[in-house]
Each structure stands twice: as C-alpha cells, then as structure tokens.
C-alpha atoms as a PDB file:
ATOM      1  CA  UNK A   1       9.487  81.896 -17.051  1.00  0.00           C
ATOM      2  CA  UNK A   2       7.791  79.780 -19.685  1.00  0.00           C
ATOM      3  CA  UNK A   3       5.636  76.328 -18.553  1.00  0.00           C
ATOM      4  CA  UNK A   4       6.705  73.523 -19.694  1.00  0.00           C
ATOM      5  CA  UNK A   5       3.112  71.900 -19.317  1.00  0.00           C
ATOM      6  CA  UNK A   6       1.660  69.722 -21.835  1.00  0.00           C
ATOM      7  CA  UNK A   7       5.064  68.951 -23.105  1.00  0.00           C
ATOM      8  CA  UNK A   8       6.318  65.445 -22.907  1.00  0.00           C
ATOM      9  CA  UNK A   9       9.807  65.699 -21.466  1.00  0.00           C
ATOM     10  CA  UNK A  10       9.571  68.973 -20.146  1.00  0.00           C
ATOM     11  CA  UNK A  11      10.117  71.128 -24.159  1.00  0.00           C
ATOM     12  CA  UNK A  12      12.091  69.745 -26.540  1.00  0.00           C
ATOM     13  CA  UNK A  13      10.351  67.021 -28.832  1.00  0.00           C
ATOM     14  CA  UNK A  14      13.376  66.450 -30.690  1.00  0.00           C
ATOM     15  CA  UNK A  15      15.604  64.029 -28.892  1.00  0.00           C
ATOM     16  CA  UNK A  16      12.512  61.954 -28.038  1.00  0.00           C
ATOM     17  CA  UNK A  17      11.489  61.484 -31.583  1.00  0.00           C
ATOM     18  CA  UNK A  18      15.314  60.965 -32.277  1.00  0.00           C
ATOM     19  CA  UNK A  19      14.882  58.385 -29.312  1.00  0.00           C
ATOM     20  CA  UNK A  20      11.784  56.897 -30.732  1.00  0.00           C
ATOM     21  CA  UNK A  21      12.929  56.181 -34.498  1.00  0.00           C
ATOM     22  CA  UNK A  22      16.022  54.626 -33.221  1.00  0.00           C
ATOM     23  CA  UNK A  23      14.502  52.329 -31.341  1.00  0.00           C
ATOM     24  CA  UNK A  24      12.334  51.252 -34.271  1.00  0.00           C
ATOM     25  CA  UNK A  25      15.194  51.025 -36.218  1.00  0.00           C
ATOM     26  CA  UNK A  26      17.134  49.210 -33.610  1.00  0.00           C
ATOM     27  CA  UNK A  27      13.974  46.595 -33.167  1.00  0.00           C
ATOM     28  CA  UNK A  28      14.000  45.788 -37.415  1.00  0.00           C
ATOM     29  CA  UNK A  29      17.559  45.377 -37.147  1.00  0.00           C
ATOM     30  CA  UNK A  30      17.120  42.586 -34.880  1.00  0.00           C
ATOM     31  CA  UNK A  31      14.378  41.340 -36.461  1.00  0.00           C
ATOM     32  CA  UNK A  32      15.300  40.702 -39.565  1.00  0.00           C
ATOM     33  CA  UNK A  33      19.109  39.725 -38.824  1.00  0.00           C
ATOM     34  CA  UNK A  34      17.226  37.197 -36.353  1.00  0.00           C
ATOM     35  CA  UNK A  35      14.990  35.826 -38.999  1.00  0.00           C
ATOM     36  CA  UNK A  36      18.026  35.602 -41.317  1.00  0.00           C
ATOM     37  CA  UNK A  37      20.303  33.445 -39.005  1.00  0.00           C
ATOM     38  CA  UNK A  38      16.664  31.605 -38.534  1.00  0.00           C
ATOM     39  CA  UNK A  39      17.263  30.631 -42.344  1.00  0.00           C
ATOM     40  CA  UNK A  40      20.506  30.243 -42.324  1.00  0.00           C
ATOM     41  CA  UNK A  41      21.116  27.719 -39.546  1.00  0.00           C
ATOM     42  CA  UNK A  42      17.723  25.516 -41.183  1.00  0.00           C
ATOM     43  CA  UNK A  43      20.005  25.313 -44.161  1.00  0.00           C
ATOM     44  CA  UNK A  44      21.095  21.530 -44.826  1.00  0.00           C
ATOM     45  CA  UNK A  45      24.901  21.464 -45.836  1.00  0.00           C
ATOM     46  CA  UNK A  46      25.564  18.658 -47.925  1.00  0.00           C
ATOM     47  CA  UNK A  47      28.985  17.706 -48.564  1.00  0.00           C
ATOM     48  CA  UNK A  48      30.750  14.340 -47.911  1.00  0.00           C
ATOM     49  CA  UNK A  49      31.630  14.458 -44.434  1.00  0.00           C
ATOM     50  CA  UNK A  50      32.559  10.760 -44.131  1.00  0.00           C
ATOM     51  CA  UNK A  51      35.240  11.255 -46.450  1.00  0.00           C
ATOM     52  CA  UNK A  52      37.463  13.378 -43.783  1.00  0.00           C
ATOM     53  CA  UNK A  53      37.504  10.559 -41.606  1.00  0.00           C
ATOM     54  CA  UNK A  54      40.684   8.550 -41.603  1.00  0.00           C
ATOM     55  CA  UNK A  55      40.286   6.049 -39.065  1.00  0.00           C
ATOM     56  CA  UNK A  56      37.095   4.749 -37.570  1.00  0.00           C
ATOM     57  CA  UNK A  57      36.868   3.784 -33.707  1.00  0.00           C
ATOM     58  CA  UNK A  58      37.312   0.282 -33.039  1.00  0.00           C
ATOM     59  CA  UNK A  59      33.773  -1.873 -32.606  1.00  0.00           C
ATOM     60  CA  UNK A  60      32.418  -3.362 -30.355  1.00  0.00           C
ATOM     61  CA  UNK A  61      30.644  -6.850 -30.380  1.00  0.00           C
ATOM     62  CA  UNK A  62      27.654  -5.565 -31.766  1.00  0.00           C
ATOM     63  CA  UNK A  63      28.855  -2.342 -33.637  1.00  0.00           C
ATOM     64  CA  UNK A  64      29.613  -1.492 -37.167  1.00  0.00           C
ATOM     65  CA  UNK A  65      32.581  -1.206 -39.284  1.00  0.00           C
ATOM     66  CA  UNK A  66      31.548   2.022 -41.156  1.00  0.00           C
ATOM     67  CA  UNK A  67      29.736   5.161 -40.542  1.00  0.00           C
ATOM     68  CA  UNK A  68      25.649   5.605 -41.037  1.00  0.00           C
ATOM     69  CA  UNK A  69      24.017   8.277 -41.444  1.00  0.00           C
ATOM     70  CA  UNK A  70      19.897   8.081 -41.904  1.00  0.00           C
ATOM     71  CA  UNK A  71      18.109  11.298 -42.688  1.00  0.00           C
ATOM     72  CA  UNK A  72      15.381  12.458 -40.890  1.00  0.00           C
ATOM     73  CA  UNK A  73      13.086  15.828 -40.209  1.00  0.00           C
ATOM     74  CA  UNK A  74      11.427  15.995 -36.731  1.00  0.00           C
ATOM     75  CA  UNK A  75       7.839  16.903 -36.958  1.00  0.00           C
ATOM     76  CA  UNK A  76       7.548  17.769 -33.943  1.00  0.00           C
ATOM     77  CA  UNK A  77       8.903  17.377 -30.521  1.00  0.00           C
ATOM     78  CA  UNK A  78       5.549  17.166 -28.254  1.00  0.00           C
ATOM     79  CA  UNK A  79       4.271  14.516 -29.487  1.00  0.00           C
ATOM     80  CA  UNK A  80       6.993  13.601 -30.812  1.00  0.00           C
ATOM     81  CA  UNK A  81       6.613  12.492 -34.557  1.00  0.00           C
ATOM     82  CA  UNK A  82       9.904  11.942 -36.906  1.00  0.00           C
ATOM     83  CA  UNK A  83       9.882  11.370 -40.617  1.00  0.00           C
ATOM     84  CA  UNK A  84      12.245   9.151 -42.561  1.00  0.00           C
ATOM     85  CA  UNK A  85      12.378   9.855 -45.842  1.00  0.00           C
ATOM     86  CA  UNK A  86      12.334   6.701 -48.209  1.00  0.00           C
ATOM     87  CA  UNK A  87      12.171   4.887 -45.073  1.00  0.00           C
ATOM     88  CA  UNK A  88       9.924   1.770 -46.961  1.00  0.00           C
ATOM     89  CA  UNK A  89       9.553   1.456 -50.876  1.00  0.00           C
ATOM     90  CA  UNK A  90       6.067   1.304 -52.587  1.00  0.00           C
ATOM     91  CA  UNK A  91       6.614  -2.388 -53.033  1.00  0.00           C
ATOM     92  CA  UNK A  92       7.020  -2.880 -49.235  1.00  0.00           C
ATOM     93  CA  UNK A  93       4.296  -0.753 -48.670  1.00  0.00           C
ATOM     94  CA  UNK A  94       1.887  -2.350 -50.663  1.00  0.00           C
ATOM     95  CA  UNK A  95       3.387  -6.248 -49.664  1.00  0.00           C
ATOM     96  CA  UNK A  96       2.633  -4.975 -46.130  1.00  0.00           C
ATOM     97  CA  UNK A  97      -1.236  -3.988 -47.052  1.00  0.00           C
ATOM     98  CA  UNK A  98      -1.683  -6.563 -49.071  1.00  0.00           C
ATOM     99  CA  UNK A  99      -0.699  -9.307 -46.531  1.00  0.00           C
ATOM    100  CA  UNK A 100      -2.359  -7.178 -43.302  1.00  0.00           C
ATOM    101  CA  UNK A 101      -5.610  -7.459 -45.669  1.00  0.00           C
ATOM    102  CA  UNK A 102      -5.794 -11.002 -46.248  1.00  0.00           C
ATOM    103  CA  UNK A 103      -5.446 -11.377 -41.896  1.00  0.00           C
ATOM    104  CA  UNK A 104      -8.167  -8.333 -41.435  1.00  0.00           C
ATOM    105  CA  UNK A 105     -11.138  -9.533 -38.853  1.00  0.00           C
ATOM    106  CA  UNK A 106     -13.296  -7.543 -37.402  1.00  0.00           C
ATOM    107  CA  UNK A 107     -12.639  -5.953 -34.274  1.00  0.00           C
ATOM    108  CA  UNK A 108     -14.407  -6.740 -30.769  1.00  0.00           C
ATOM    109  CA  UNK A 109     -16.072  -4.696 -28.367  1.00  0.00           C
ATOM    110  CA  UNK A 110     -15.500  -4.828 -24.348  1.00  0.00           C
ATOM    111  CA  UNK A 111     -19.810  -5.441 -23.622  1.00  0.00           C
ATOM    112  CA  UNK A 112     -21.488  -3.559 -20.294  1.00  0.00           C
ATOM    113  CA  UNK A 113     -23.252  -5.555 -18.066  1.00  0.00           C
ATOM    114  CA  UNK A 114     -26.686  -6.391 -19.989  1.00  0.00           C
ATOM    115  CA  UNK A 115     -25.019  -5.993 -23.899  1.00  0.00           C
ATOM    116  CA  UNK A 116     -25.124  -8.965 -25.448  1.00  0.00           C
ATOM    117  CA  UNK A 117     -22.913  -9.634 -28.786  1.00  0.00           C
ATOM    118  CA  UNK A 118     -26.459  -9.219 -31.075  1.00  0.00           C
ATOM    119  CA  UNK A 119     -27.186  -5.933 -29.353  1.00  0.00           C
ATOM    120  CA  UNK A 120     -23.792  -4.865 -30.570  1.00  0.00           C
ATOM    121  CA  UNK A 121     -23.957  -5.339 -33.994  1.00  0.00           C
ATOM    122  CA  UNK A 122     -22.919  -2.646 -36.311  1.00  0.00           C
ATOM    123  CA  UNK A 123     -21.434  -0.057 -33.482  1.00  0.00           C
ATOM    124  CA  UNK A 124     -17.609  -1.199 -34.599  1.00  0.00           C
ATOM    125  CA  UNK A 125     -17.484  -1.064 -38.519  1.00  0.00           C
ATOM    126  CA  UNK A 126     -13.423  -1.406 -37.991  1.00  0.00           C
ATOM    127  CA  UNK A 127     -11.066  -4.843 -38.746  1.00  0.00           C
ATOM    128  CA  UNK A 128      -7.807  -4.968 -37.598  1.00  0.00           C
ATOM    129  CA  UNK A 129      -4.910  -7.661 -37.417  1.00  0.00           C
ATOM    130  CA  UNK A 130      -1.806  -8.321 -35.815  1.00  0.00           C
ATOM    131  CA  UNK A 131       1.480  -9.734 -37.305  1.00  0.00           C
ATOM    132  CA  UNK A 132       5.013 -10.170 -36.115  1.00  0.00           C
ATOM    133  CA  UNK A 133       8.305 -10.629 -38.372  1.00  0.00           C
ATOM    134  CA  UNK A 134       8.583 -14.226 -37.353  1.00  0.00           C
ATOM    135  CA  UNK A 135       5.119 -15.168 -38.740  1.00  0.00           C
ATOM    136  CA  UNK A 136       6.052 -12.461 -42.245  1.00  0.00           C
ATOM    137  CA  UNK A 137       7.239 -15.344 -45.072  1.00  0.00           C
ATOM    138  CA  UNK A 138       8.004 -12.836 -47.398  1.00  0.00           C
ATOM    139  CA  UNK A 139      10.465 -11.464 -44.920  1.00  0.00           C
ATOM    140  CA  UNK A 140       9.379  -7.626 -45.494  1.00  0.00           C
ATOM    141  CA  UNK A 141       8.884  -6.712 -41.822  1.00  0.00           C
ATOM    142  CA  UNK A 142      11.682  -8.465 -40.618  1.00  0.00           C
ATOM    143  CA  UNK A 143      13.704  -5.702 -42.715  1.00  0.00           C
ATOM    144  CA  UNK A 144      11.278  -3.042 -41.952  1.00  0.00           C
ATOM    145  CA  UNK A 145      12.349  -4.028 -38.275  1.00  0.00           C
ATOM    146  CA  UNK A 146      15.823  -3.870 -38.081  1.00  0.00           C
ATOM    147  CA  UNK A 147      15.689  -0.462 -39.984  1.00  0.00           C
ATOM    148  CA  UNK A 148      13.743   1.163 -36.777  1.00  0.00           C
ATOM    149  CA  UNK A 149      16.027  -0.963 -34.981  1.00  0.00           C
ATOM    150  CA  UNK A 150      18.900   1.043 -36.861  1.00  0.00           C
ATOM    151  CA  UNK A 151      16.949   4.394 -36.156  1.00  0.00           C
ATOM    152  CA  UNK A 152      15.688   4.386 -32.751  1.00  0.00           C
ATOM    153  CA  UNK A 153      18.891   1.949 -31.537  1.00  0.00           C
ATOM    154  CA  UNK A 154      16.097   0.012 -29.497  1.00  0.00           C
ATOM    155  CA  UNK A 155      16.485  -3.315 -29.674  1.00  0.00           C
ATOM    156  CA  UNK A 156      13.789  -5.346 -32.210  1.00  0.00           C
ATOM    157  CA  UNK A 157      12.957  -7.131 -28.882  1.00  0.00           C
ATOM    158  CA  UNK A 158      11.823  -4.510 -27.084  1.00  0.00           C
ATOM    159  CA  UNK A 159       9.598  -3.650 -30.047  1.00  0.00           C
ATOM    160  CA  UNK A 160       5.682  -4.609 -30.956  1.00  0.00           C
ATOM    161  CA  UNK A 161       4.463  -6.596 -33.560  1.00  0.00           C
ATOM    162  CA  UNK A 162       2.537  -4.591 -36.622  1.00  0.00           C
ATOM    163  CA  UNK A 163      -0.801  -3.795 -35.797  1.00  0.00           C
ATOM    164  CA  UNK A 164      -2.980  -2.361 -38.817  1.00  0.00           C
ATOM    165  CA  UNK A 165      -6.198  -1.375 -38.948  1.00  0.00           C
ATOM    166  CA  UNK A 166      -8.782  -0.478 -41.686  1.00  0.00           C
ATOM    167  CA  UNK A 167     -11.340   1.875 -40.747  1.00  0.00           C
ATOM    168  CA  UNK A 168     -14.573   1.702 -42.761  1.00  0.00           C
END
C-alpha cells in the first residue's frame, strides 16, 4: 500500500488544480461583469422624458404648473457636497465679488483676558462681509436665492444671508 503523505488531498493533483483555475476564472468573471454594470448604471440617459407625460398632477397653492428638472452630480455624501452645473453665470459671479468687495472690513478677533486690540494687530490678515437679498439692489442674490430655494426645496427663510470672505 502506497502513502499518500506529502500529497495535498490524499494523490491526485488534478481535480484540485481543476478546482483552483475555476475558481480564478469564476472570481474574473465577476469582476469584470461587476465593473461593467458599475459603468453601465453611471451612464446618463438623455432622452426627453417630459415629453411622455400627458397630464400633470394638479398644484397646489404653492406648486408649479410644469415639470423641473435641475442637474446635479453629488460629490460626495459625507460631507455632503453637490454640484450644480451652470448653477450662476460669470456675470453673477463677478456682480457678487464685485459688490462683497466694496462691503469687505476686516475681521475681529474674540481677545483673552489681558489682549488688548494693539496687541492684536496683524494676527487676522482676513476681511469678510455679510449681505442679504433684501439689502442686493442689483437683485442678483435675490435670484441666486430662490434657485437654492428651487434645489434644496427649503424655504429662502430658513436660509442665511451671503457671507464672503477674502483671505489674504
């Protein structure tokens, strides 16, 4: 009677290398039909899905009369972080810096006991300002306003004024 020592499986290497390359073959199979429906469901399909619609629900006090749609791409869930694409023109943008600029002052320190505003001098080299839509007159962050209103369906009330700040 032979030994079988030294032998994995007691003699015959075959079915365990048979074994061995079908697993590998089983775990690329997965993997790469996994990182194809990976693709595939990222896949934006654009076609005019509004136009199947034939009648809207009816609104309410405050709802609309047609649908919306707003794109967006999450950043990232934790913290959370969403971009809008074409969310504000340049012009806004630079009407909002330019008018945040004009209000900049610098920014104050909370002194410890024994600081004194002299001793302080030259620790905060930041400005900031603060500006709500009411107080806007060219009426650019009243519209920036209602179109996070429109996204986050938050009311502008329950929002905060602009705060900007320029860092130096």
């Amino acid at each position: 009677m032979k030994s079988s020592r030294g032998k994995i499986g007691g003699g015959g290497g075959a079915p365990i290398i048979v074994f061995i390359i079908l697993c590998i073959f089983v775990f690329f199979l997965g993997f790469f039909s996994s990182s194809l429906l990976l693709l595939l469901s990222h896949q934006v399909v654009e076609t005019d899905e509004f136009s199947n619609y034939e009648a809207l629900m009816p609104r309410g006090h405050f709802g609309d009369d047609s649908l919306t749609t707003i794109p967006f791409q999450v950043l990232s869930w934790r913290p959370r972080a969403v971009y809008f694409p074409g969310f504000a023109t340049a012009q806004e943008c630079e009407s909002i810096i330019k008018m945040a600029e004009t209000k900049l002052a610098p920014s104050t320190l909370a002194l410890l006991k024994g600081d004194t505003e002299e001793s302080t001098k030259g620790i905060r080299t930041s400005s900031g300002m603060f500006i709500s839509a009411h107080e806007d007159k060219t009426g650019i962050l009243d519209l920036i306003e209602k179109k996070i209103e429109r996204a986050t369906m938050i009311p502008r009330n329950h929002g905060e004024v602009l705060a900007a700040t320029c860092r130096r």
